[in-house]
Protein backbone atom coordinates (compact mmCIF):
# COMPACT_ATOMS: atom_id res chain seq x y z
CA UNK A 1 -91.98 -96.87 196.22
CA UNK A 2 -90.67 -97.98 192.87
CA UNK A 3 -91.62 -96.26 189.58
CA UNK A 4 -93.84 -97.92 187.30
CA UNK A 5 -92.83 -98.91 183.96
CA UNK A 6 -95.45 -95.90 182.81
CA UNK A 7 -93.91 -93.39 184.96
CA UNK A 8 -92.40 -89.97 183.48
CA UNK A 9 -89.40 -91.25 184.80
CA UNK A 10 -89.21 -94.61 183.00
CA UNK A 11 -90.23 -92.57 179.78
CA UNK A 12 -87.57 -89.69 180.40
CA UNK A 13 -84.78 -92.55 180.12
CA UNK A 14 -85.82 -94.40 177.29
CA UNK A 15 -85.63 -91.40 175.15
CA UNK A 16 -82.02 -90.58 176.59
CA UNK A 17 -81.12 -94.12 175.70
CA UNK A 18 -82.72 -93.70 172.41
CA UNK A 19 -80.78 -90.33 171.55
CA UNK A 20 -77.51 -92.10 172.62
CA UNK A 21 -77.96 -94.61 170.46
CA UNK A 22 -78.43 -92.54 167.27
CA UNK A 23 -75.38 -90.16 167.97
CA UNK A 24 -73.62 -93.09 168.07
CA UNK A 25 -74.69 -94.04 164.65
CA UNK A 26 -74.36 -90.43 164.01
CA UNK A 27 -70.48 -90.71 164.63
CA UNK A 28 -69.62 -94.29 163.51
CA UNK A 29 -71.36 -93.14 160.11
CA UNK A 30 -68.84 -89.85 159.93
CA UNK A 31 -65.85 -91.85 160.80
CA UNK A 32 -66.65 -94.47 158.27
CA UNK A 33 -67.11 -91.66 155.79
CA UNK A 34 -63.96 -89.80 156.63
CA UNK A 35 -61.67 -93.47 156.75
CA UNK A 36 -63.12 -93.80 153.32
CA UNK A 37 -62.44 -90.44 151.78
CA UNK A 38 -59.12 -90.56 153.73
CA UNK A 39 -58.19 -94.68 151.86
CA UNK A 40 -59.47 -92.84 148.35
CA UNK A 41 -57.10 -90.12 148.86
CA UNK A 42 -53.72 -91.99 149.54
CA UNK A 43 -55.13 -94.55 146.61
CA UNK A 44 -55.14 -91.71 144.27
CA UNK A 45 -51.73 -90.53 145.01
CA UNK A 46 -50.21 -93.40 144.86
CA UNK A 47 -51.94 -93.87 140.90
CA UNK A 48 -50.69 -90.61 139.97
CA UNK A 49 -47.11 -91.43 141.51
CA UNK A 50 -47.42 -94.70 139.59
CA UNK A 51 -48.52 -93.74 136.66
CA UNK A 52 -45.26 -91.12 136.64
CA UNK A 53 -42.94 -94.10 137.21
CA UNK A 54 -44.15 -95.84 134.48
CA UNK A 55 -44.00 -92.87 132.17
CA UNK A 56 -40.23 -92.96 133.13
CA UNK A 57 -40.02 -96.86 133.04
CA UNK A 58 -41.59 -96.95 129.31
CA UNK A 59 -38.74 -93.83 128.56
CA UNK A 60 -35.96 -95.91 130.35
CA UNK A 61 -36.70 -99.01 128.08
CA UNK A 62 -37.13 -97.04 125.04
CA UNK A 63 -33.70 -95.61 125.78
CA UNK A 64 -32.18 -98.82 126.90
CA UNK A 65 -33.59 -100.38 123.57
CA UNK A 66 -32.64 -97.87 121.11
CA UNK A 67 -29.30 -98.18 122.44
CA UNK A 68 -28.72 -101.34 122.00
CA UNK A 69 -30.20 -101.35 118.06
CA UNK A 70 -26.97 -99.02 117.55
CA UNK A 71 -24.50 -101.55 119.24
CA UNK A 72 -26.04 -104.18 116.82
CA UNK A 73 -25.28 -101.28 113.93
CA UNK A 74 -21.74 -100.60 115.09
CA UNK A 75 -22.66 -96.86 116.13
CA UNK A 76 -21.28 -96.54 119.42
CA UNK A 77 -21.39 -93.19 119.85
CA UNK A 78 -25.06 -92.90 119.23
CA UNK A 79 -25.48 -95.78 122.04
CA UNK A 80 -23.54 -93.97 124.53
CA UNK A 81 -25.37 -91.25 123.66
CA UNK A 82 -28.88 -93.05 124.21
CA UNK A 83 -27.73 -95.17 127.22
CA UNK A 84 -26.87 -91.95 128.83
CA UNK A 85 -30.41 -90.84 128.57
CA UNK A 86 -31.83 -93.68 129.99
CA UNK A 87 -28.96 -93.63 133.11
CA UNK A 88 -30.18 -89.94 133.46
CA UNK A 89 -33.83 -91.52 134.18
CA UNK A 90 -32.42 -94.34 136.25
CA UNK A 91 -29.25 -93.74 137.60
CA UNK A 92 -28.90 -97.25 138.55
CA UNK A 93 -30.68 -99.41 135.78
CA UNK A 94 -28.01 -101.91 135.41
CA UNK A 95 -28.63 -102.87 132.40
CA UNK A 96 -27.79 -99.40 130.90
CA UNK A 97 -24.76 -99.37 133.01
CA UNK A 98 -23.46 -102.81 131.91
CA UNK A 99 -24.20 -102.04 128.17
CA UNK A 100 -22.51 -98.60 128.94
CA UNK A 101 -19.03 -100.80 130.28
CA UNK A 102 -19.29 -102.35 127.60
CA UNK A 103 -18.67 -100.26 125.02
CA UNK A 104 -16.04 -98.70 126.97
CA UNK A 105 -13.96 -101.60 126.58
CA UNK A 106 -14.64 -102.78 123.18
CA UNK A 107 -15.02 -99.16 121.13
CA UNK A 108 -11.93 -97.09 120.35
CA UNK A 109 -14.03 -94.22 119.17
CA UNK A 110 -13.75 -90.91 120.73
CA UNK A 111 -16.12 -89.94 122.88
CA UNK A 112 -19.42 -88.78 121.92
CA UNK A 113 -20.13 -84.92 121.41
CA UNK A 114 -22.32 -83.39 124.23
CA UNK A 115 -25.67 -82.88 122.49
CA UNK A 116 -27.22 -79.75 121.88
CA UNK A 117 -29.91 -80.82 124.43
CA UNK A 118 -28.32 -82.24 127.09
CA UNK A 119 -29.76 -85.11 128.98
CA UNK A 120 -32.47 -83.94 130.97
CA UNK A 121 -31.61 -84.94 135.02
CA UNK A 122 -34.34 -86.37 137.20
CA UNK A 123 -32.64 -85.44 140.40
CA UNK A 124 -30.46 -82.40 141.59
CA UNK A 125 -27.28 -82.14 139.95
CA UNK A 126 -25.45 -82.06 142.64
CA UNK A 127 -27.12 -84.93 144.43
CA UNK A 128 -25.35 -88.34 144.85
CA UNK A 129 -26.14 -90.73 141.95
CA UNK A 130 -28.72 -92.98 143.79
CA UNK A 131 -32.37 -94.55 143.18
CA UNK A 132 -34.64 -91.69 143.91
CA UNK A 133 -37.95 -92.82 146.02
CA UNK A 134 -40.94 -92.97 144.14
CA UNK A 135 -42.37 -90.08 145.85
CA UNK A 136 -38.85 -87.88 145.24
CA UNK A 137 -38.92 -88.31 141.33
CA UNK A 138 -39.11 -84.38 139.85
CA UNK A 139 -40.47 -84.25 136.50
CA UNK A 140 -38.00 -81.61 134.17
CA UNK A 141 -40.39 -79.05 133.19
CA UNK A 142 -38.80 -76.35 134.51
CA UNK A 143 -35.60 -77.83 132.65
CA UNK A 144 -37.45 -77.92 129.55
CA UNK A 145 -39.48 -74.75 129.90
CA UNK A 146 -35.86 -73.10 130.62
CA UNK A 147 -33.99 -74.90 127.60
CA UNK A 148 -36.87 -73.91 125.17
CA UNK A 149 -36.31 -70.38 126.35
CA UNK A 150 -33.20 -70.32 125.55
CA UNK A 151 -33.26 -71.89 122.11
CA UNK A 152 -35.38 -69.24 121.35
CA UNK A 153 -33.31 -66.79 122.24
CA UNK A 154 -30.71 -68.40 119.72
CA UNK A 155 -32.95 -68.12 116.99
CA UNK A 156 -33.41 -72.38 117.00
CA UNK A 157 -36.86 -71.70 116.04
CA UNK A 158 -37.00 -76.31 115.41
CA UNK A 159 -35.27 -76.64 118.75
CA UNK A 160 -37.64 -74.86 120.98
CA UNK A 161 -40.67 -75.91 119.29
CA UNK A 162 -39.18 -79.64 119.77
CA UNK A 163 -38.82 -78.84 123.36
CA UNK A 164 -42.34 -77.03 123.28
CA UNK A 165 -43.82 -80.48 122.19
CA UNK A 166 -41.61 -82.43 124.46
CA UNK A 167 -42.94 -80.68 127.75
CA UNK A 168 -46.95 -80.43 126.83
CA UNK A 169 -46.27 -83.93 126.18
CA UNK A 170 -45.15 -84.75 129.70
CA UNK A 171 -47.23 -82.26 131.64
CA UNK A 172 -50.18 -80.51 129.51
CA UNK A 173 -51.21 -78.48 132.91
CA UNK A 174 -47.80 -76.58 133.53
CA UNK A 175 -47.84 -72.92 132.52
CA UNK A 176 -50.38 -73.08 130.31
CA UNK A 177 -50.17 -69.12 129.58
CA UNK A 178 -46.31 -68.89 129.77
CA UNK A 179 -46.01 -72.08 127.38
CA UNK A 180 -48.63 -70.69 124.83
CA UNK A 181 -46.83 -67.12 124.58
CA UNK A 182 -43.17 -68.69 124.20
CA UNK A 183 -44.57 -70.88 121.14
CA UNK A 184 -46.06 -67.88 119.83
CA UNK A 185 -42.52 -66.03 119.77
CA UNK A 186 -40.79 -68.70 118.62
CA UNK A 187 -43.09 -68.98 115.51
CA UNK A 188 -42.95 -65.18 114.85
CA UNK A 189 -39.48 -65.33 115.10
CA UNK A 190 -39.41 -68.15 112.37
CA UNK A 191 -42.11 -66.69 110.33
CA UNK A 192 -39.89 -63.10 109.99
CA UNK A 193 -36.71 -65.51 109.25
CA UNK A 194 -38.67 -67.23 106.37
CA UNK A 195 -39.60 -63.83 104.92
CA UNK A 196 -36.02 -62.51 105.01
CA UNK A 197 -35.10 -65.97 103.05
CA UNK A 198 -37.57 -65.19 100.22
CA UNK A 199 -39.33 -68.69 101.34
CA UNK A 200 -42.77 -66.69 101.21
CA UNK A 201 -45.52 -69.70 101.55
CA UNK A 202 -43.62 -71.08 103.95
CA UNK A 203 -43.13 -68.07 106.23
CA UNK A 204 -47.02 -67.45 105.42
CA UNK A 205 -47.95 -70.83 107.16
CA UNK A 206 -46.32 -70.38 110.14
CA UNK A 207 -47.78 -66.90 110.36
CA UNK A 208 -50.97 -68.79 110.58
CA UNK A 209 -49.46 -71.41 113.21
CA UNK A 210 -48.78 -67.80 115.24
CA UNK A 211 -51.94 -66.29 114.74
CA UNK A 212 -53.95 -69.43 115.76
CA UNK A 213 -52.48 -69.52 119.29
CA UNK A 214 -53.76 -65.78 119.61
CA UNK A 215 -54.26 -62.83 117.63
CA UNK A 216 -51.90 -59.92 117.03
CA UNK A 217 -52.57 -56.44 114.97
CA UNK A 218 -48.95 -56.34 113.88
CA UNK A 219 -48.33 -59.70 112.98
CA UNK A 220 -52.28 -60.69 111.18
CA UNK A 221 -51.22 -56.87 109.35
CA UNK A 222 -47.52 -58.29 108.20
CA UNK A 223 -49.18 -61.77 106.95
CA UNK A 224 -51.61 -60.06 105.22
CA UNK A 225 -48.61 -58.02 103.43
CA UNK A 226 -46.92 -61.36 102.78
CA UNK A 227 -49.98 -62.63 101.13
CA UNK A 228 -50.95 -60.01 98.93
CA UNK A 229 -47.08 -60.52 97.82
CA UNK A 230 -47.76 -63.93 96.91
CA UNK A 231 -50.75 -62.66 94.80
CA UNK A 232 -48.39 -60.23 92.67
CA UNK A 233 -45.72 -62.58 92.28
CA UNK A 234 -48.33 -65.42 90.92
CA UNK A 235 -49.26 -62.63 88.46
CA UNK A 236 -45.71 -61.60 87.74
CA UNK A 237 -45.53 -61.55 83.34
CA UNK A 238 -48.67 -63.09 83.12
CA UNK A 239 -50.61 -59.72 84.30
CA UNK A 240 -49.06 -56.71 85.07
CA UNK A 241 -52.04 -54.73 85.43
CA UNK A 242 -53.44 -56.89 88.41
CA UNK A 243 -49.30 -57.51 89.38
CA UNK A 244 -48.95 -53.45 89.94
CA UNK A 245 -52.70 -53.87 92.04
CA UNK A 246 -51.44 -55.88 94.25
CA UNK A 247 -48.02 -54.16 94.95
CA UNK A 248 -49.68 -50.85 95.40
CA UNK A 249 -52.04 -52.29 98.09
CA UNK A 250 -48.39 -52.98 99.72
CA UNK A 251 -46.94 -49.91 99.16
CA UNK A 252 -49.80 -47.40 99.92
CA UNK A 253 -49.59 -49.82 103.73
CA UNK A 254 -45.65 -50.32 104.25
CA UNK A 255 -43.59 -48.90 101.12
CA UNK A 256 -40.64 -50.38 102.55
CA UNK A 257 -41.74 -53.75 102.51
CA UNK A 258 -39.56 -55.99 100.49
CA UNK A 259 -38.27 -55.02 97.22
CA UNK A 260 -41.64 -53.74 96.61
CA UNK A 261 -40.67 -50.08 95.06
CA UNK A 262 -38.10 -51.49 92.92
CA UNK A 263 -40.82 -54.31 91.80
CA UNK A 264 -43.27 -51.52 90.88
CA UNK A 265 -40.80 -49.44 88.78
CA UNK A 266 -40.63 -52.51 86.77
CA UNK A 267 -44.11 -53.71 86.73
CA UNK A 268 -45.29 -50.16 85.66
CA UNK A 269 -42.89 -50.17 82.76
CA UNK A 270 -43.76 -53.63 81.93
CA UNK A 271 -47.15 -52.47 81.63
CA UNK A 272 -46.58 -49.14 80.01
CA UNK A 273 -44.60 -51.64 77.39
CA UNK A 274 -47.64 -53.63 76.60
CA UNK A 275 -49.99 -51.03 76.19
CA UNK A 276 -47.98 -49.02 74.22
CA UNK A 277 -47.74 -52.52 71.98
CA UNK A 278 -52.23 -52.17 71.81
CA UNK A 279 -51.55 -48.95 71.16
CA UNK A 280 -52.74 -47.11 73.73
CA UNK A 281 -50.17 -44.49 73.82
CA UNK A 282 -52.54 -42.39 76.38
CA UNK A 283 -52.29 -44.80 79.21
CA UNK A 284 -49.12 -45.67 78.75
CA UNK A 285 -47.45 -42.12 79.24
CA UNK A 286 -49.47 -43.00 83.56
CA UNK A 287 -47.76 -46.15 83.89
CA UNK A 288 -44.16 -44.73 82.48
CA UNK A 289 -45.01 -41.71 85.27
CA UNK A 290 -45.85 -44.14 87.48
CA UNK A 291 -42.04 -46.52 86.92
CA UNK A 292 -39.93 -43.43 87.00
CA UNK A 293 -41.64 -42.33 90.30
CA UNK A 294 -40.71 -45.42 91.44
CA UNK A 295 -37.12 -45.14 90.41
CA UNK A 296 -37.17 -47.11 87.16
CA UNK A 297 -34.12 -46.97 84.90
CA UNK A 298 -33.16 -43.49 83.00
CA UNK A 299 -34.32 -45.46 79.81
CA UNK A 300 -37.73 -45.06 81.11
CA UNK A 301 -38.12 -41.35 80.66
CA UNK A 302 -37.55 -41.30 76.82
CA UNK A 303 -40.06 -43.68 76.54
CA UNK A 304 -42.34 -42.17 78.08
CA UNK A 305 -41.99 -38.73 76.20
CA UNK A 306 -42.10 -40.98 73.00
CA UNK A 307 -45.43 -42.01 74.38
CA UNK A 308 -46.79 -38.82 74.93
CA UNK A 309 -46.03 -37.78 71.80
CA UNK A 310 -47.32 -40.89 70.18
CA UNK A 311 -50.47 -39.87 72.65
CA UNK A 312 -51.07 -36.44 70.88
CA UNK A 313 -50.25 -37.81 67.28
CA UNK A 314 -51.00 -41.62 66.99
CA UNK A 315 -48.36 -42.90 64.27
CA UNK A 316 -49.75 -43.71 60.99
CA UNK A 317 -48.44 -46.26 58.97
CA UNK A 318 -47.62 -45.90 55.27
CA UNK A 319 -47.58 -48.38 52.33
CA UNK A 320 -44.31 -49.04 50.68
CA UNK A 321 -41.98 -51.08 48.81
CA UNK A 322 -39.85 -50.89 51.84
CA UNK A 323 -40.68 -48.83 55.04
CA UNK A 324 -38.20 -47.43 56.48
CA UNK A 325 -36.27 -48.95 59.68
CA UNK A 326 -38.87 -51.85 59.10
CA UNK A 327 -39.24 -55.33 57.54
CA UNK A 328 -40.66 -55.50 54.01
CA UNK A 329 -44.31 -55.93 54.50
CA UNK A 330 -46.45 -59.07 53.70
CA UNK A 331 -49.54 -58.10 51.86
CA UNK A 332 -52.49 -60.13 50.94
CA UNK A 333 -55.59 -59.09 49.03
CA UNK A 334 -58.38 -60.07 50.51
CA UNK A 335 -60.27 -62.07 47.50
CA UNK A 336 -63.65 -60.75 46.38
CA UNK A 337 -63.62 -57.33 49.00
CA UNK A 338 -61.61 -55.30 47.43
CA UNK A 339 -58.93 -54.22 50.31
CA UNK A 340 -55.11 -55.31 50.72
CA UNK A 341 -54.21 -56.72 53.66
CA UNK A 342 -50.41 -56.44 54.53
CA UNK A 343 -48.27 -56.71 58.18
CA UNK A 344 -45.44 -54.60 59.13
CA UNK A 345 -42.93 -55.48 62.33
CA UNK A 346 -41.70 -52.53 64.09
CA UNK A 347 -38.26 -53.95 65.61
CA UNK A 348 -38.21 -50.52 67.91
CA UNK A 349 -41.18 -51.16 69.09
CA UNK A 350 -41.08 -55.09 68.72
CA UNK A 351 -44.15 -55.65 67.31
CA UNK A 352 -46.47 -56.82 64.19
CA UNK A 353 -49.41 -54.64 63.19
CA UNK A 354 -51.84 -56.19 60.48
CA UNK A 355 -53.39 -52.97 58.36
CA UNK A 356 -56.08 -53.16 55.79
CA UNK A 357 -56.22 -50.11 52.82
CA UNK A 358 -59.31 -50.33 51.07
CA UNK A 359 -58.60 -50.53 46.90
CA UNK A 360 -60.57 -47.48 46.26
CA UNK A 361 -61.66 -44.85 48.38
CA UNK A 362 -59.88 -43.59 51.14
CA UNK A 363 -56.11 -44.27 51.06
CA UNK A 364 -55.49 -44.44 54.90
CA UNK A 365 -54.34 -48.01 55.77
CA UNK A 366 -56.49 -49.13 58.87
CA UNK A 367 -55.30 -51.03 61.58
CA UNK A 368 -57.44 -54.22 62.16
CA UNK A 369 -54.64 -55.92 64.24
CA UNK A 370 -51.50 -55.38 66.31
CA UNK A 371 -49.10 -57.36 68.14
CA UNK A 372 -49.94 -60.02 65.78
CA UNK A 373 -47.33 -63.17 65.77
């Protein structure tokens, strides 16, 4: 007897159909999915290859074009040189090579130094000289990660920073670490070279340039030192007294810094020299201590003792006709107050005092002004 269409059996195959059906779906929906992800995939490599080629391409006709401006100049060795570049991209652009022929028919000029970067190969060395597949093409990174290492080690501080530039340029991602801590070198190794040329603000920005890739105790401690250096050299003659502050905050860190003991012997005296001029005999006898500590000239010792005596027993000038070892003073009476005025110009001391002597009274001349011009 047949089963009714309302039989368990009728029902148990419908939903077996049913289920079939949707793993079908199930699978033509994850196959779909996968073709998709699988067409996005080879799409995006072949943009990225693309986009490479180009890169190249726009290099290549930069070359190409730069080398034929110095044909039009009548430079021929700077074409050779820039045709070779673009040959190195594209060993067989033929319009490089024909341009390259060329001038090796026409130009009786020796041939062209090897740069001090040479040309940068896109393919083994030792590979034959043929159109590399798209997919082959090696970009130099490691060629220009190895030559900036290298001009580093040469002390060609421009060079490897050049080559620096030239490979974040080309490939941003590639040793990030290994790329930051080479630049770093290379400026502190052109930042020390500065210093040792006395080309101070110069060798104080690139400390900067160092220390804003990362920081580093030793080398933030010697900018500071070539900073505060700065500071006593803008006060050199103008200041000493904030001149020998500013060397001593050197000194008391690195005392070998520089020429900064043989700066302080003369600061100090410097100093000593103008207060002795104010007369103020009692701080001058610290600062002439303080030069022939540092090593100032033998000079510097008599002056000093002349200062501490002059410390103990301020000199007191005298009025007359003619004072001895100086000029003949100027005198003025000053009208209706009853004192003379008068100037005298010590030549050992090379300075003017200005002295007023009252008329009556007391018959000590008092000094109202010295150093006077």
């Amino acid at each position: 007897m047949p089963d009714s269409p309302n039989s368990p059996t009728s029902s148990n195959t419908a939903r077996r159909g049913s289920c079939l059906r949707w793993l079908v779906l199930v699978v033509l929906a994850v196959l779909l999915a996968a073709s998709a992800l699988a067409v996005a995939a080879v799409l995006g490599m072949n943009r990225g290859r693309d986009e490479r080629q180009a890169a190249i391409d726009a290099k290549v006709t930069a070359y190409i074009a730069q080398g034929m401006d110095y044909i039009d100049q009548d430079q021929p060795d700077l074409a050779v040189a820039e045709l070779q570049q673009a040959l190195a991209l594209d060993p067989g652009n033929q319009q490089a090579q024909q341009a390259l022929d060329g001038l090796a028919f026409t130009s009786t000029a020796t041939p062209s130094p090897i740069p001090s970067v040479p040309p940068l190969l896109l393919v083994p060395p030792d590979s034959a000289p043929v159109t590399p597949a798209a997919d082959q093409i090696v970009l130099p990174t490691e060629q220009l990660f190895s030559q900036a290492q290298a001009a580093k080690a040469a002390a060609e501080w421009s060079e490897a920073l050049a080559l620096l530039d030239q490979l974040e340029a080309l490939d941003p991602a590639f040793q990030p670490d290994d790329v930051s801590q080479l630049r770093f070198e290379t400026l502190a190794g052109e930042a020390k070279d500065l210093l040792a040329d006395d080309r101070y603000e110069e060798a104080l920005r690139i400390y900067d340039r160092a220390l804003e890739l990362r920081s580093d105790a030793a080398l933030s401690a010697e900018r500071d030192l070539v900073s505060l250096y700065i500071d006593a050299l803008s006060r050199w003659r103008l200041d000493w007294e904030e001149t020998v502050q500013y060397l001593g905050q050197i000194y008391e860190t690195r005392p070998d810094f520089l020429d900064v003991r043989e700066r302080l012997a003369v600061a100090n005296e410097s100093w000593a020299d103008s207060l002795g001029r104010e007369g103020h005999w009692c701080e001058a006898v610290d600062q002439y201590k303080a030069a022939v500590n540092f090593g100032a000239a033998t000079d510097v010792a008599s002056k000093q003792a002349e200062a501490v005596a002059f410390c103990a027993n301020p000199p007191t000038p005298t009025v007359s006709a003619e004072p001895d070892g100086e000029e003949p003073p100027s005198a003025a009476v000053a009208e209706g107050a009853g004192q003379l005025t008068f100037a005298t110009y010590s030549p050992q001391f090379d300075r003017w005092s200005v002295y007023s002597l009252a008329m009556r009274g007391s018959q000590q001349p008092v000094v109202i002004m010295q150093d006077a011009s």
